[in-house]
PDB file of N, CA and C in Angstrom:
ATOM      1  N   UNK A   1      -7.042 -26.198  13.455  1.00  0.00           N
ATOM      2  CA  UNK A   1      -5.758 -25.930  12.836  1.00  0.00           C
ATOM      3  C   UNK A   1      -5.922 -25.950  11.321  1.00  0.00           C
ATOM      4  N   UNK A   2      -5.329 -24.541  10.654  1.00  0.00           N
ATOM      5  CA  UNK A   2      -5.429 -24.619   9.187  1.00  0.00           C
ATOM      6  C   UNK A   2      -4.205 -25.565   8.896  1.00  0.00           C
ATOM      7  N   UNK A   3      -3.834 -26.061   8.047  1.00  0.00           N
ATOM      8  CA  UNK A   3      -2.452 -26.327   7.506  1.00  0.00           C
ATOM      9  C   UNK A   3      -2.404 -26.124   5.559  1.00  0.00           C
ATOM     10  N   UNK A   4      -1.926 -25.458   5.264  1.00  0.00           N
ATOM     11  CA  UNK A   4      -1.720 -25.267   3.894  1.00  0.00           C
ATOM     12  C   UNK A   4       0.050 -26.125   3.274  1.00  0.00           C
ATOM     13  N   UNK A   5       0.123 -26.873   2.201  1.00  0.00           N
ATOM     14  CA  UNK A   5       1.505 -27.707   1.883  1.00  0.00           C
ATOM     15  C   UNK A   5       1.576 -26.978   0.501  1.00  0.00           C
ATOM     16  N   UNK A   6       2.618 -26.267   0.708  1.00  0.00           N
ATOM     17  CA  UNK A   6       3.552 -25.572  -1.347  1.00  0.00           C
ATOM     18  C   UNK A   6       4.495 -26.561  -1.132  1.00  0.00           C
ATOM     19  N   UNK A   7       4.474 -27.001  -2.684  1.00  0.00           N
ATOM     20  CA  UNK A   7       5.807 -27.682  -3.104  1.00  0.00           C
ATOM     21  C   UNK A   7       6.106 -26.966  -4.663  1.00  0.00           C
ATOM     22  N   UNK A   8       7.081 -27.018  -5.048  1.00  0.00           N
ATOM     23  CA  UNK A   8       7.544 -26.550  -6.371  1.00  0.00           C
ATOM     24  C   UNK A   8       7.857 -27.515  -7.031  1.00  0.00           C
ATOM     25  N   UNK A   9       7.622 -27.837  -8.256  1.00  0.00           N
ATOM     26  CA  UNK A   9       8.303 -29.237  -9.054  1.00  0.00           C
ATOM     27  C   UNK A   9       9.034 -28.849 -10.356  1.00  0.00           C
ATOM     28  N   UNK A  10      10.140 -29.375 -10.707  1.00  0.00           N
ATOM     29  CA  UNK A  10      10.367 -29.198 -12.135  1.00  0.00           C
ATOM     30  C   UNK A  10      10.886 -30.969 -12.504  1.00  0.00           C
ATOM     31  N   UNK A  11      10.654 -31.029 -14.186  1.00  0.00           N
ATOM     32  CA  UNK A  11      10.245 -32.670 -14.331  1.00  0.00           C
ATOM     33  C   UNK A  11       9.838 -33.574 -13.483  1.00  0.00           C
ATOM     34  N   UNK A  12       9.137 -33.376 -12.798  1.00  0.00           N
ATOM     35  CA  UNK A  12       8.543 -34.236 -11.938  1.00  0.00           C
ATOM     36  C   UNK A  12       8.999 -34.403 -10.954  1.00  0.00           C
ATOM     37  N   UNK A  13      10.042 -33.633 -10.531  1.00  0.00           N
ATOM     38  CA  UNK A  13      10.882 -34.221  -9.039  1.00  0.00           C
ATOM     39  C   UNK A  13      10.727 -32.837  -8.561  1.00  0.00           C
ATOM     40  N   UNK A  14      10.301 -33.180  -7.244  1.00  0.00           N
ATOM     41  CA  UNK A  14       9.783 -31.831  -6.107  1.00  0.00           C
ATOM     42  C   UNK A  14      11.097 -31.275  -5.635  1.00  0.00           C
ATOM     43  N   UNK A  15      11.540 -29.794  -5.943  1.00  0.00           N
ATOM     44  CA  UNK A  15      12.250 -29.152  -5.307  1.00  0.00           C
ATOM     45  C   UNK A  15      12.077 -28.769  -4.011  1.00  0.00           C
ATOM     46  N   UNK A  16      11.674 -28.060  -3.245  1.00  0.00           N
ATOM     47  CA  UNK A  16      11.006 -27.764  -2.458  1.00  0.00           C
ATOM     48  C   UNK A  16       9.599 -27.671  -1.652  1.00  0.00           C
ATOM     49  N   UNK A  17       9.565 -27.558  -0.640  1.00  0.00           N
ATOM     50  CA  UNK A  17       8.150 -27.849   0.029  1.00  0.00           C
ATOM     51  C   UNK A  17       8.193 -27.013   1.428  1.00  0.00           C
ATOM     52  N   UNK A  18       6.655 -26.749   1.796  1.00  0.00           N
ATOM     53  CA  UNK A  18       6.685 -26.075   2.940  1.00  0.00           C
ATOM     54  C   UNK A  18       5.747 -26.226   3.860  1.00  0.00           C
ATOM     55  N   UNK A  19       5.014 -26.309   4.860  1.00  0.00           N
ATOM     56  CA  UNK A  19       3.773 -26.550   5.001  1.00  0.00           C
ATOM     57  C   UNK A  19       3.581 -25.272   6.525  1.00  0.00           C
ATOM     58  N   UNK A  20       2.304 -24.541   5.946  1.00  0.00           N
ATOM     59  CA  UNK A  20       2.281 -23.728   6.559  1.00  0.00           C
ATOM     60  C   UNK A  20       1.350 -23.891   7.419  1.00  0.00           C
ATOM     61  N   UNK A  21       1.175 -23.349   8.891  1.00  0.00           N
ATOM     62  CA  UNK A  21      -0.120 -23.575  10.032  1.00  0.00           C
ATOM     63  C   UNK A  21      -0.598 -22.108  10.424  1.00  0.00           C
ATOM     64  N   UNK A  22      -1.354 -22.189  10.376  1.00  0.00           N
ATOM     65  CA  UNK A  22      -2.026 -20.932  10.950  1.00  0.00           C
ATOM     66  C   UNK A  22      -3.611 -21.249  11.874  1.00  0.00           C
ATOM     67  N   UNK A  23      -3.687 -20.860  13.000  1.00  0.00           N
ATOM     68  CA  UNK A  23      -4.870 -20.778  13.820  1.00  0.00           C
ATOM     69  C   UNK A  23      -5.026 -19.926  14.315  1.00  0.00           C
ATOM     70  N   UNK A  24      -5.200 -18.529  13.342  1.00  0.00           N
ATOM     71  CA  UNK A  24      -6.044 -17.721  13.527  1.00  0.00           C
ATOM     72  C   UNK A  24      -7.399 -17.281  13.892  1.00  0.00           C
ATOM     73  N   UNK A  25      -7.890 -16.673  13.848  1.00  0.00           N
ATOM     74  CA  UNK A  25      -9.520 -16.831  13.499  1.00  0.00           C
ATOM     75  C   UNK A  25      -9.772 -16.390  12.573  1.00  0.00           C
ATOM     76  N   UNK A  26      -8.841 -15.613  11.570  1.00  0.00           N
ATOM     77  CA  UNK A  26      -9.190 -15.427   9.947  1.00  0.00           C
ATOM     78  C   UNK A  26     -10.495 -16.662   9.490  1.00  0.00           C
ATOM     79  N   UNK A  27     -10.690 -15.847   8.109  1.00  0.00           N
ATOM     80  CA  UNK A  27     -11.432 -16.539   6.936  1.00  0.00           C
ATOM     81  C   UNK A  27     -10.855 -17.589   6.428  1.00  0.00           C
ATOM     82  N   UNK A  28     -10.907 -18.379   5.841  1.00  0.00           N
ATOM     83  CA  UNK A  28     -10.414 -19.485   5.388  1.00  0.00           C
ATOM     84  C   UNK A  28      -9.756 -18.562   3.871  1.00  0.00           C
ATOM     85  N   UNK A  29     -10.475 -17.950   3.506  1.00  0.00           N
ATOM     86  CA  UNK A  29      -9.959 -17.276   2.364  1.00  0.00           C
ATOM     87  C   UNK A  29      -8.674 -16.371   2.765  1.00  0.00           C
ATOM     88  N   UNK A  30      -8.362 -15.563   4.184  1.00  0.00           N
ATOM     89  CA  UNK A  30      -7.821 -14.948   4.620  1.00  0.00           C
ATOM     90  C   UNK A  30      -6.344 -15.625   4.943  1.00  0.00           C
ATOM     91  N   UNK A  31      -6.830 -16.702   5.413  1.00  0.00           N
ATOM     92  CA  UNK A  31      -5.477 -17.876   5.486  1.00  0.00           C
ATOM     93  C   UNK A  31      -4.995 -18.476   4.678  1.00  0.00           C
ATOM     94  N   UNK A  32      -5.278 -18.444   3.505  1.00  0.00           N
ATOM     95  CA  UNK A  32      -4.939 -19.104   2.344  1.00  0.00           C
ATOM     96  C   UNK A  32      -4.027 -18.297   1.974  1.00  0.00           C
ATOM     97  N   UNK A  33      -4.240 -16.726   1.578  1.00  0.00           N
ATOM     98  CA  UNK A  33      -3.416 -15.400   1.175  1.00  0.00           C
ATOM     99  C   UNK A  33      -2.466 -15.230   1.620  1.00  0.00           C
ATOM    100  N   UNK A  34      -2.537 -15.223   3.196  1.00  0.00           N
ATOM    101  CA  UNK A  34      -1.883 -15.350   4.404  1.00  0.00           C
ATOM    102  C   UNK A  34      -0.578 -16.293   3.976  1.00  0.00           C
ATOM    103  N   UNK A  35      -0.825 -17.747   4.003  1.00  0.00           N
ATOM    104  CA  UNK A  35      -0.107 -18.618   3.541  1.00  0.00           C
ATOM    105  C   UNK A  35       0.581 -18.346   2.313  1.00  0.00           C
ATOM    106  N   UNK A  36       0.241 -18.264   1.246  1.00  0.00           N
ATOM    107  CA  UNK A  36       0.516 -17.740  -0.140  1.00  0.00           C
ATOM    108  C   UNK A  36       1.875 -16.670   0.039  1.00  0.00           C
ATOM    109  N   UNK A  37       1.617 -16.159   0.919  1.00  0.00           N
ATOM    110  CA  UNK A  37       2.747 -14.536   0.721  1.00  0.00           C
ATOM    111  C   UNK A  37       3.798 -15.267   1.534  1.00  0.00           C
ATOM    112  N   UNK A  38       3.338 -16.430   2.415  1.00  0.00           N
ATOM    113  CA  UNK A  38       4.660 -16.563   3.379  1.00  0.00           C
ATOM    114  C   UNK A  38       5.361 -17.526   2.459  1.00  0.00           C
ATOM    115  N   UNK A  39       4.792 -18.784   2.066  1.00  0.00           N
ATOM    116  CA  UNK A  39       5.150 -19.325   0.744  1.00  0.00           C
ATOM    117  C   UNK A  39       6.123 -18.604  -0.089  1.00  0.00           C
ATOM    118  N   UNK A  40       5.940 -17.699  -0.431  1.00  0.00           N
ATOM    119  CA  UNK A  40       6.266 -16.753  -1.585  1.00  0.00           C
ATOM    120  C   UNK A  40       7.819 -15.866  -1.137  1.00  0.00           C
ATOM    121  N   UNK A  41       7.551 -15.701   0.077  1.00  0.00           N
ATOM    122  CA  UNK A  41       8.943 -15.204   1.072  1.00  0.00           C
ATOM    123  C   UNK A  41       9.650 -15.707   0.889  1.00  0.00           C
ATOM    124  N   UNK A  42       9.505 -17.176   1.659  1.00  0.00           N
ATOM    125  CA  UNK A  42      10.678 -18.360   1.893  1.00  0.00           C
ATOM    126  C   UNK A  42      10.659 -19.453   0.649  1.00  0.00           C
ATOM    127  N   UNK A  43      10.141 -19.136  -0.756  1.00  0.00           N
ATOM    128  CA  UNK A  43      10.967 -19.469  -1.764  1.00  0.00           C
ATOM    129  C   UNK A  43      11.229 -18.152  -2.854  1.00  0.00           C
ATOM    130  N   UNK A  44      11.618 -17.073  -2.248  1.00  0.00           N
ATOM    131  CA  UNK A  44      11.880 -15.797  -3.093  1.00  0.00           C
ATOM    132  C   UNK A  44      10.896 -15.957  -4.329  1.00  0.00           C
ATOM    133  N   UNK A  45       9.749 -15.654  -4.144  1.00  0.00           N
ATOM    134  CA  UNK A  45       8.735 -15.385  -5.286  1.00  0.00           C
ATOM    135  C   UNK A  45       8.124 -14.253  -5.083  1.00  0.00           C
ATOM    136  N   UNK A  46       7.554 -13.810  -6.261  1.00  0.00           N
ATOM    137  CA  UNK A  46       6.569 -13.162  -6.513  1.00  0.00           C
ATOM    138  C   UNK A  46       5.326 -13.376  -5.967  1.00  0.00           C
ATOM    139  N   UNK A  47       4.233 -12.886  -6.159  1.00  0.00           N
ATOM    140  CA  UNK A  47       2.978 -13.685  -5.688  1.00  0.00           C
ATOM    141  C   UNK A  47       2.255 -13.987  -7.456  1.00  0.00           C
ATOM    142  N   UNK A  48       1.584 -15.221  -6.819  1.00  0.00           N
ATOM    143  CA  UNK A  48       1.026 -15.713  -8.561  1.00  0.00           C
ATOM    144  C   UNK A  48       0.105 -14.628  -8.229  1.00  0.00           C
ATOM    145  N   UNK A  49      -0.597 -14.653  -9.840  1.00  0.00           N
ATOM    146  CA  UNK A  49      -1.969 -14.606 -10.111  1.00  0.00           C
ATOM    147  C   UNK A  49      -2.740 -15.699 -10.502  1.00  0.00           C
ATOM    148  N   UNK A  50      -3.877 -15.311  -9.606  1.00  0.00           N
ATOM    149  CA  UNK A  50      -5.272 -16.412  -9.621  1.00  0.00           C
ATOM    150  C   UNK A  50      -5.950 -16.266 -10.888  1.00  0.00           C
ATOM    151  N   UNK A  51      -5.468 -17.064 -11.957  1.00  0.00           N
ATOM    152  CA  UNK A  51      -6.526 -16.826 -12.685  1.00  0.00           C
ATOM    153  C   UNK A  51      -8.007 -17.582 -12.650  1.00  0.00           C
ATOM    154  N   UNK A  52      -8.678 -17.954 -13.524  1.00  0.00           N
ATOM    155  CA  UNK A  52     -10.077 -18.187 -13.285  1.00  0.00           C
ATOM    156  C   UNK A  52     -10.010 -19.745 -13.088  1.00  0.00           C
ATOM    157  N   UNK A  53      -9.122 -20.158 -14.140  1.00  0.00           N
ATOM    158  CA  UNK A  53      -8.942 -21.772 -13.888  1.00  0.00           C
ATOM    159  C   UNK A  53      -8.583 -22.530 -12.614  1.00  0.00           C
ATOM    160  N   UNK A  54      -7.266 -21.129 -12.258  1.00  0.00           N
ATOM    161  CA  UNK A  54      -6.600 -21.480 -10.819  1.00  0.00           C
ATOM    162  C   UNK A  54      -7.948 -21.495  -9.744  1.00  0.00           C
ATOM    163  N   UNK A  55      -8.742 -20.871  -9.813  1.00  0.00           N
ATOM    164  CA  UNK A  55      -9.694 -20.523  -8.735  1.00  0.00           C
ATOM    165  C   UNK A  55     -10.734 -21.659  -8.946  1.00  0.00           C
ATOM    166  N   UNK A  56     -10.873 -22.133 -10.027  1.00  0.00           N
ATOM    167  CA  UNK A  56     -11.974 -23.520  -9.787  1.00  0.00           C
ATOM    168  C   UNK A  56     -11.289 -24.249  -9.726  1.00  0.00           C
ATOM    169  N   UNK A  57     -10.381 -24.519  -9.735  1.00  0.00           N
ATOM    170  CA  UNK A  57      -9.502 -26.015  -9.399  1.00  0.00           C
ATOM    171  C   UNK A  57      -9.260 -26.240  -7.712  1.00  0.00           C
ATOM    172  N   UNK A  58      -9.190 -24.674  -7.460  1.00  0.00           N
ATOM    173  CA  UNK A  58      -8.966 -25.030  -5.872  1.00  0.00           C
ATOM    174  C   UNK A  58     -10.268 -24.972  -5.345  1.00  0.00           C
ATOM    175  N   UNK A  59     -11.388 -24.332  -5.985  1.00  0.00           N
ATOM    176  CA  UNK A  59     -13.024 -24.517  -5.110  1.00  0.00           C
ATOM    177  C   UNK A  59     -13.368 -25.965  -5.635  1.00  0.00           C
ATOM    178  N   UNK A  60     -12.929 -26.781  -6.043  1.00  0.00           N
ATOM    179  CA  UNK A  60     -13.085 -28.292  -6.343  1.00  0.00           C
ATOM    180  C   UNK A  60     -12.608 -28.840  -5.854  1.00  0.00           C
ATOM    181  N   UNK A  61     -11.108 -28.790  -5.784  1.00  0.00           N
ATOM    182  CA  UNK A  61     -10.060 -29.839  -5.217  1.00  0.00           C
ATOM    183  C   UNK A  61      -9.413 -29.655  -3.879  1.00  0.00           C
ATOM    184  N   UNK A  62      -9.524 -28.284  -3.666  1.00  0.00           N
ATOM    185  CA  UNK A  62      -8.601 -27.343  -1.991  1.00  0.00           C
ATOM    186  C   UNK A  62      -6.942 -27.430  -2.593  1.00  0.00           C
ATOM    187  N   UNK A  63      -6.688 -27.307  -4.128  1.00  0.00           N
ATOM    188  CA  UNK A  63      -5.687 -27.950  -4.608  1.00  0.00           C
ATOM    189  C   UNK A  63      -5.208 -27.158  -5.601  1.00  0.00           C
ATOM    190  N   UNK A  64      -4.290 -26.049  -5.774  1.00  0.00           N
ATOM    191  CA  UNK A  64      -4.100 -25.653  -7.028  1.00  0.00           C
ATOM    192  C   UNK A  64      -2.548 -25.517  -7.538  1.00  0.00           C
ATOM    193  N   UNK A  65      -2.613 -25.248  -8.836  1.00  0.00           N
ATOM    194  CA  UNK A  65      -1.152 -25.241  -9.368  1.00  0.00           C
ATOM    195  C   UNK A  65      -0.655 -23.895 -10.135  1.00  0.00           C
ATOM    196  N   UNK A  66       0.254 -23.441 -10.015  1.00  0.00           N
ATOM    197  CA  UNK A  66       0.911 -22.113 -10.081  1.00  0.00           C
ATOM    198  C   UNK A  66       1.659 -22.207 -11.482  1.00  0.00           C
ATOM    199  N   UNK A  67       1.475 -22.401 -12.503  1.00  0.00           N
ATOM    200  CA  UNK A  67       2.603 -22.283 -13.686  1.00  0.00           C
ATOM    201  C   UNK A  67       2.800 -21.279 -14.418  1.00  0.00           C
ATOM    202  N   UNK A  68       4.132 -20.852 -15.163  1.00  0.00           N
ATOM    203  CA  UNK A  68       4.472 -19.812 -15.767  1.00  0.00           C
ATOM    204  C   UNK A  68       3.476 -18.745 -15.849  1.00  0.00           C
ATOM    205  N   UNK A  69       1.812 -19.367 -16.457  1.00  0.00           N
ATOM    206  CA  UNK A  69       1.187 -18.615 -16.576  1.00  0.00           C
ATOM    207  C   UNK A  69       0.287 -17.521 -15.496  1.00  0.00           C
ATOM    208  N   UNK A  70       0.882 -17.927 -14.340  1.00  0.00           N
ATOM    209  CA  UNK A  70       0.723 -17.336 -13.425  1.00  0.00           C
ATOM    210  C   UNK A  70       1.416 -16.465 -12.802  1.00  0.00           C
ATOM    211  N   UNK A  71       2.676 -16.201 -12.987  1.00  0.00           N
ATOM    212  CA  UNK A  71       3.826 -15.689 -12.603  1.00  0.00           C
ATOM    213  C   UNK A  71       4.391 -14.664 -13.352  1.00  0.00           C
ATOM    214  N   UNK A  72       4.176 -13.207 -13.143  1.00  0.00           N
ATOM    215  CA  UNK A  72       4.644 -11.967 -13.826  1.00  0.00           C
ATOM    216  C   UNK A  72       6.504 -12.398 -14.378  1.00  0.00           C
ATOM    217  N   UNK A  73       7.537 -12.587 -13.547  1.00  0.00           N
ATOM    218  CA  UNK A  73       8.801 -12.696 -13.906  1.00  0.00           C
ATOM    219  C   UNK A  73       8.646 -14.455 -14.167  1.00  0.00           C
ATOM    220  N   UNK A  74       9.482 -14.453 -14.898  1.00  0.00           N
ATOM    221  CA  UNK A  74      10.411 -15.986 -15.035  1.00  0.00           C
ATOM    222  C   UNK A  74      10.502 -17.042 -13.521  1.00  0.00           C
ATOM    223  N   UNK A  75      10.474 -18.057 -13.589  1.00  0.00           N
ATOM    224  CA  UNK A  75      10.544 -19.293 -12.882  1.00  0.00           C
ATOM    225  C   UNK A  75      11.289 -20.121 -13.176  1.00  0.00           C
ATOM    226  N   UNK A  76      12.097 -20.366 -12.226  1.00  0.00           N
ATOM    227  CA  UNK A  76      13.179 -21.471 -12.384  1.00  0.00           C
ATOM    228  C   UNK A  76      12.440 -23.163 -12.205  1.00  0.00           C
ATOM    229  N   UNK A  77      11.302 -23.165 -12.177  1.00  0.00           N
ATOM    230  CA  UNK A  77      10.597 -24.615 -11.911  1.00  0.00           C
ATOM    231  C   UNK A  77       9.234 -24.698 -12.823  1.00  0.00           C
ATOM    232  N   UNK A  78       9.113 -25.667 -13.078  1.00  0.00           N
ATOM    233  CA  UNK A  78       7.368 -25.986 -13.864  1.00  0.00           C
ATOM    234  C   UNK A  78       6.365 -25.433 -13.042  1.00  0.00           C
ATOM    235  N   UNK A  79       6.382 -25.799 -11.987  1.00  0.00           N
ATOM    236  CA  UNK A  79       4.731 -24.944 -11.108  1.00  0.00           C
ATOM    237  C   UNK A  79       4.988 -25.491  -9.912  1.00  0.00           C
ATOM    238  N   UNK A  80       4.145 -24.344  -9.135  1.00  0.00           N
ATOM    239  CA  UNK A  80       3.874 -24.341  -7.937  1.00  0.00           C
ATOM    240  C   UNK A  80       2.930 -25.123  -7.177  1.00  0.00           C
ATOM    241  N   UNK A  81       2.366 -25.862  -6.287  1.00  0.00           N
ATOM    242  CA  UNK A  81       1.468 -26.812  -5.887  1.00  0.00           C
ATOM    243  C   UNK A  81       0.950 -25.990  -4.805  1.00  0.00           C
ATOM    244  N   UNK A  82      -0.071 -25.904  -4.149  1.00  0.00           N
ATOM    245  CA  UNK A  82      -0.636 -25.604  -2.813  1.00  0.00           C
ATOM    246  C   UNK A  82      -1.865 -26.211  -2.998  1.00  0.00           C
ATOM    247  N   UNK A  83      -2.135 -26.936  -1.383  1.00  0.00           N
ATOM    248  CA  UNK A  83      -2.863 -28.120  -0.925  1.00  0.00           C
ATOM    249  C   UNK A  83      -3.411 -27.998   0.068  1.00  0.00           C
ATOM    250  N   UNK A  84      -4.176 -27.711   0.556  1.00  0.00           N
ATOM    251  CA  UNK A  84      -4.732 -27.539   1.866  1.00  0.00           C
ATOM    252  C   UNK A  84      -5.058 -29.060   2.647  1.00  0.00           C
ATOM    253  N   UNK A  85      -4.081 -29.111   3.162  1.00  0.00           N
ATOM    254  CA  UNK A  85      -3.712 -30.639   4.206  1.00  0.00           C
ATOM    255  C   UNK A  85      -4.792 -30.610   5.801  1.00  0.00           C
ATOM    256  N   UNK A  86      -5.108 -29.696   6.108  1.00  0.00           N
ATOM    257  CA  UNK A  86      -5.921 -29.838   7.467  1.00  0.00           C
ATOM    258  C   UNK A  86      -6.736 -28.686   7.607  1.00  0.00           C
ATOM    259  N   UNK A  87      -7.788 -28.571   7.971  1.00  0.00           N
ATOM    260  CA  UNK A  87      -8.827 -27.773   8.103  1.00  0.00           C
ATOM    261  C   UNK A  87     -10.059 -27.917   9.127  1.00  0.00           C
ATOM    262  N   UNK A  88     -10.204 -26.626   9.875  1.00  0.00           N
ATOM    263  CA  UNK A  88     -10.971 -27.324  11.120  1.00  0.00           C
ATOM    264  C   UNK A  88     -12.442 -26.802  10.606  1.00  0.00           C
TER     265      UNK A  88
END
């Protein structure tokens, strides 16, 4: 079982959260994307962009954060969180 967790925060207090499952037989990279767009549905977003920082923080941590600078339109919150909580 994959499980991926988005939460959104602004000043420090978590607006929202989601935690997504998928047991596919996708890529691990495939489920992540996967997750990301459904994320992105069910809190009316855009999809970020990965920039380079975003992408080593999550090949280090399974952990990354989404802020303004990631996000083509405006954001009503400081950043986005995604966490990869379970992994087989």
């Amino acid at each position: 079982m994959f499980r991926l967790w988005a939460r959104t925060f602004k000043d420090n207090h978590m607006l929202k959260d989601i935690v997504i499952c998928d047991d596919s037989n996708d890529t691990r990279t495939h489920k992540i994307f996967n997750a990301l767009d459904k994320i992105c549905l069910d809190f009316d977003l855009g999809r970020p962009i990965w920039l380079d920082k975003t992408v080593s923080e999550f090949k280090r941590h399974s952990k990354a954060r989404f802020n303004q600078d990631n996000f083509i339109e405006s954001i009503d919150f400081d950043f986005l969180e995604i966490r990869i909580i379970e992994e087989d």
